[in-house]
Protein backbone atom coordinates (compact mmCIF):
# COMPACT_ATOMS: atom_id res chain seq x y z
CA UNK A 1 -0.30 -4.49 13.87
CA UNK A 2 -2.04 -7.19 15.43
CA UNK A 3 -1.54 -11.04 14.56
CA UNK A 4 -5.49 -10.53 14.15
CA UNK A 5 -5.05 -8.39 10.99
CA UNK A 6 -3.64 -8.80 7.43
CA UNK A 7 -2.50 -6.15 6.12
CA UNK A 8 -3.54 -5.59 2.76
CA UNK A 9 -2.55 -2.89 0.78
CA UNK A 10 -2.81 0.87 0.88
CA UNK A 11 -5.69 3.26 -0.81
CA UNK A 12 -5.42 6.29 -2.65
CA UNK A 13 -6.68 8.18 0.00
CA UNK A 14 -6.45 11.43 -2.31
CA UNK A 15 -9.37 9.50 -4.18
CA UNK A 16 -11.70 9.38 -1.01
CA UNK A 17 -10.60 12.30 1.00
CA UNK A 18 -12.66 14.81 -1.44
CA UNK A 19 -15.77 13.14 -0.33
CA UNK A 20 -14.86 11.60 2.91
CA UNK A 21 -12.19 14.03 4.31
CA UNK A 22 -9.00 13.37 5.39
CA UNK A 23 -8.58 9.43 6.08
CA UNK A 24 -6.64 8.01 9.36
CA UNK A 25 -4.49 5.88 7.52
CA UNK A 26 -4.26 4.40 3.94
CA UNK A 27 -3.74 0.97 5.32
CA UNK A 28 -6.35 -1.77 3.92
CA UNK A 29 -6.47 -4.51 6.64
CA UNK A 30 -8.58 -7.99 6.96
CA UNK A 31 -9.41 -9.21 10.59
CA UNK A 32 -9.79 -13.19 11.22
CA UNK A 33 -13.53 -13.26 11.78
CA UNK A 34 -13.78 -11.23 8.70
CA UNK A 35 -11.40 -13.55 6.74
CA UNK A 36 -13.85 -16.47 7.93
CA UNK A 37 -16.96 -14.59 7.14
CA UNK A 38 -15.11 -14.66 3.33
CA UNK A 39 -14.68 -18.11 3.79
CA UNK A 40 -17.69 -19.57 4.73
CA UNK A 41 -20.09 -17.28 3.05
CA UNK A 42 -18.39 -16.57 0.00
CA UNK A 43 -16.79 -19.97 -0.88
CA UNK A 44 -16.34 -19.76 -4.55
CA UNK A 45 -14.17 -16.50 -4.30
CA UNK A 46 -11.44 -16.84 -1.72
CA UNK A 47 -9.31 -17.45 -4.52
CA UNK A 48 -9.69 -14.90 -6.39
CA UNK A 49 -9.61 -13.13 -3.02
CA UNK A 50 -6.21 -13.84 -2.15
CA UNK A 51 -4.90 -13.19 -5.66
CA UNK A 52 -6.59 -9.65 -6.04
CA UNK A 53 -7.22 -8.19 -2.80
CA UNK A 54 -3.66 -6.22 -2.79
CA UNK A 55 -4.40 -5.09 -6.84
CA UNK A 56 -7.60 -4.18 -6.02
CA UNK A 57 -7.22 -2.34 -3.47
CA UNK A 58 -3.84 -0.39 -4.36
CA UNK A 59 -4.79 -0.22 -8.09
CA UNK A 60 -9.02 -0.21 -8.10
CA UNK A 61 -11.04 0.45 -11.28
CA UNK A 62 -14.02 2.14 -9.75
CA UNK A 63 -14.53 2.83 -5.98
CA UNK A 64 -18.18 3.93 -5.53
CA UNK A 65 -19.77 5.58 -1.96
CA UNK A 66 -21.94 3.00 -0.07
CA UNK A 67 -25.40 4.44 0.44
CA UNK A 68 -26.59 2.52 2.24
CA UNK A 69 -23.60 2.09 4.95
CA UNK A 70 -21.76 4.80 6.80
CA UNK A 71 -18.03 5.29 5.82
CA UNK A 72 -17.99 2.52 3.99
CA UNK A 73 -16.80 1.94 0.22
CA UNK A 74 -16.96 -0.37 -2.54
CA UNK A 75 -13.63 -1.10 -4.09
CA UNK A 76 -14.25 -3.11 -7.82
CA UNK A 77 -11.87 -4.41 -9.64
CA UNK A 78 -12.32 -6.20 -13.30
CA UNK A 79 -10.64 -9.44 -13.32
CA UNK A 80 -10.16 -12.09 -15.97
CA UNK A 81 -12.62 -14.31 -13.77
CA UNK A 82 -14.92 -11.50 -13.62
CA UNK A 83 -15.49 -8.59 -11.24
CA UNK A 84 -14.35 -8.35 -8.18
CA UNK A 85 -15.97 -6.09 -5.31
CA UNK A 86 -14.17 -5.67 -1.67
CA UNK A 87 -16.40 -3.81 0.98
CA UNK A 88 -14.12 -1.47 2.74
CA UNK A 89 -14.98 0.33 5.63
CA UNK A 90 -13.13 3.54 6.45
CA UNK A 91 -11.75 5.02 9.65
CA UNK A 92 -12.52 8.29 9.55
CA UNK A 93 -12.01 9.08 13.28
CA UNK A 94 -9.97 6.18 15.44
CA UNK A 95 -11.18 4.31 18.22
CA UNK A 96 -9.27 1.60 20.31
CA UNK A 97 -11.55 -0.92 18.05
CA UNK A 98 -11.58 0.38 14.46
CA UNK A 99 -7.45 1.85 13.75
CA UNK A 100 -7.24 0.86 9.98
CA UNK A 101 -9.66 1.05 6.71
CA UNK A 102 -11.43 -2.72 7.29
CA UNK A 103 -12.57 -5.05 4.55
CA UNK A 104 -15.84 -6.27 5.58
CA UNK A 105 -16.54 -8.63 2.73
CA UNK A 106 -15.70 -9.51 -0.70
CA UNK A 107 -17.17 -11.09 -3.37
CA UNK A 108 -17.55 -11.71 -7.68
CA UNK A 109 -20.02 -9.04 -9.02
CA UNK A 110 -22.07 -10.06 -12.00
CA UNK A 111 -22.12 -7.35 -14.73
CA UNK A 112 -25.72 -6.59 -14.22
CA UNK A 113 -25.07 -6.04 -10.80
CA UNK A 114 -22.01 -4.14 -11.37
CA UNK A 115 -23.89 -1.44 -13.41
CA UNK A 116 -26.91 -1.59 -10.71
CA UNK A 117 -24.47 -0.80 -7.62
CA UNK A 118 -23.15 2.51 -10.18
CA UNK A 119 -26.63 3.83 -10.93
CA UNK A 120 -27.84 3.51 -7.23
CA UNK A 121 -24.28 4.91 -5.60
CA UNK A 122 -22.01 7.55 -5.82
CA UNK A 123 -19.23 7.05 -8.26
CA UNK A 124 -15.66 8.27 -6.72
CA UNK A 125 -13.57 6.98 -9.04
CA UNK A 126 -14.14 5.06 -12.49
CA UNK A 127 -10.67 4.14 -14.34
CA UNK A 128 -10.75 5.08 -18.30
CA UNK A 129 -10.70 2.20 -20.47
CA UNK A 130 -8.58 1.92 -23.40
């Protein structure tokens, strides 16, 4: 893996496959520009960032189809400080650019947005409370 990349954690690709296919990989990476994108344009949650990413990713509480976006998944995970949402976008078919599932952003979801972004996409996955 490249010094460029973080690895992350791994996905329950038998989750996404039924609606995606067979992934690539289950690796969850972060590239540097991507990392700095979280940095500068979502300030307030880098934090939370760093101290969820790997839960969230490995142990998600609803992963929901992007519409709007190609291959590309929301990965939510409920958090004392909230919600949290990572973008993840899959690799479906390698290239020399795109090897691993890539985070493209993340950020704290309010509640009301939370239940927006499940009526308007496609729910994969939704854990059952207790």
């Amino acid at each position: 893996m490249s010094k460029d990349l973080r690895f992350i954690g791994k996905i329950d690709s038998s989750i996404i496959s039924d609606y995606f296919g067979q992934l690539t990989t289950d690796s969850v990476v972060i590239t540097s520009e991507r990392w700095n994108h979280i940095i500068m344009r979502h300030t307030h949650d880098v934090s939370l960032f760093e101290q969820y990413a790997t839960e969230a990713v490995q142990n998600p509480d609803i992963i929901l189809v992007d519409a709007k976006n190609a291959s590309t998944i929301f990965v939510i995970k409920q958090i004392n400080e909230g919600v949290l949402n990572i973008v993840v976008k899959l690799v479906l078919c390698p290239t020399i650019d795109m090897k691993y599932n890539s985070v493209i952003t993340a950020h704290r979801l309010r509640n009301r947005t939370l239940k927006q972004l499940i009526k308007k996409n496609i729910v994969l996955y939704m854990r059952c409370r207790r």
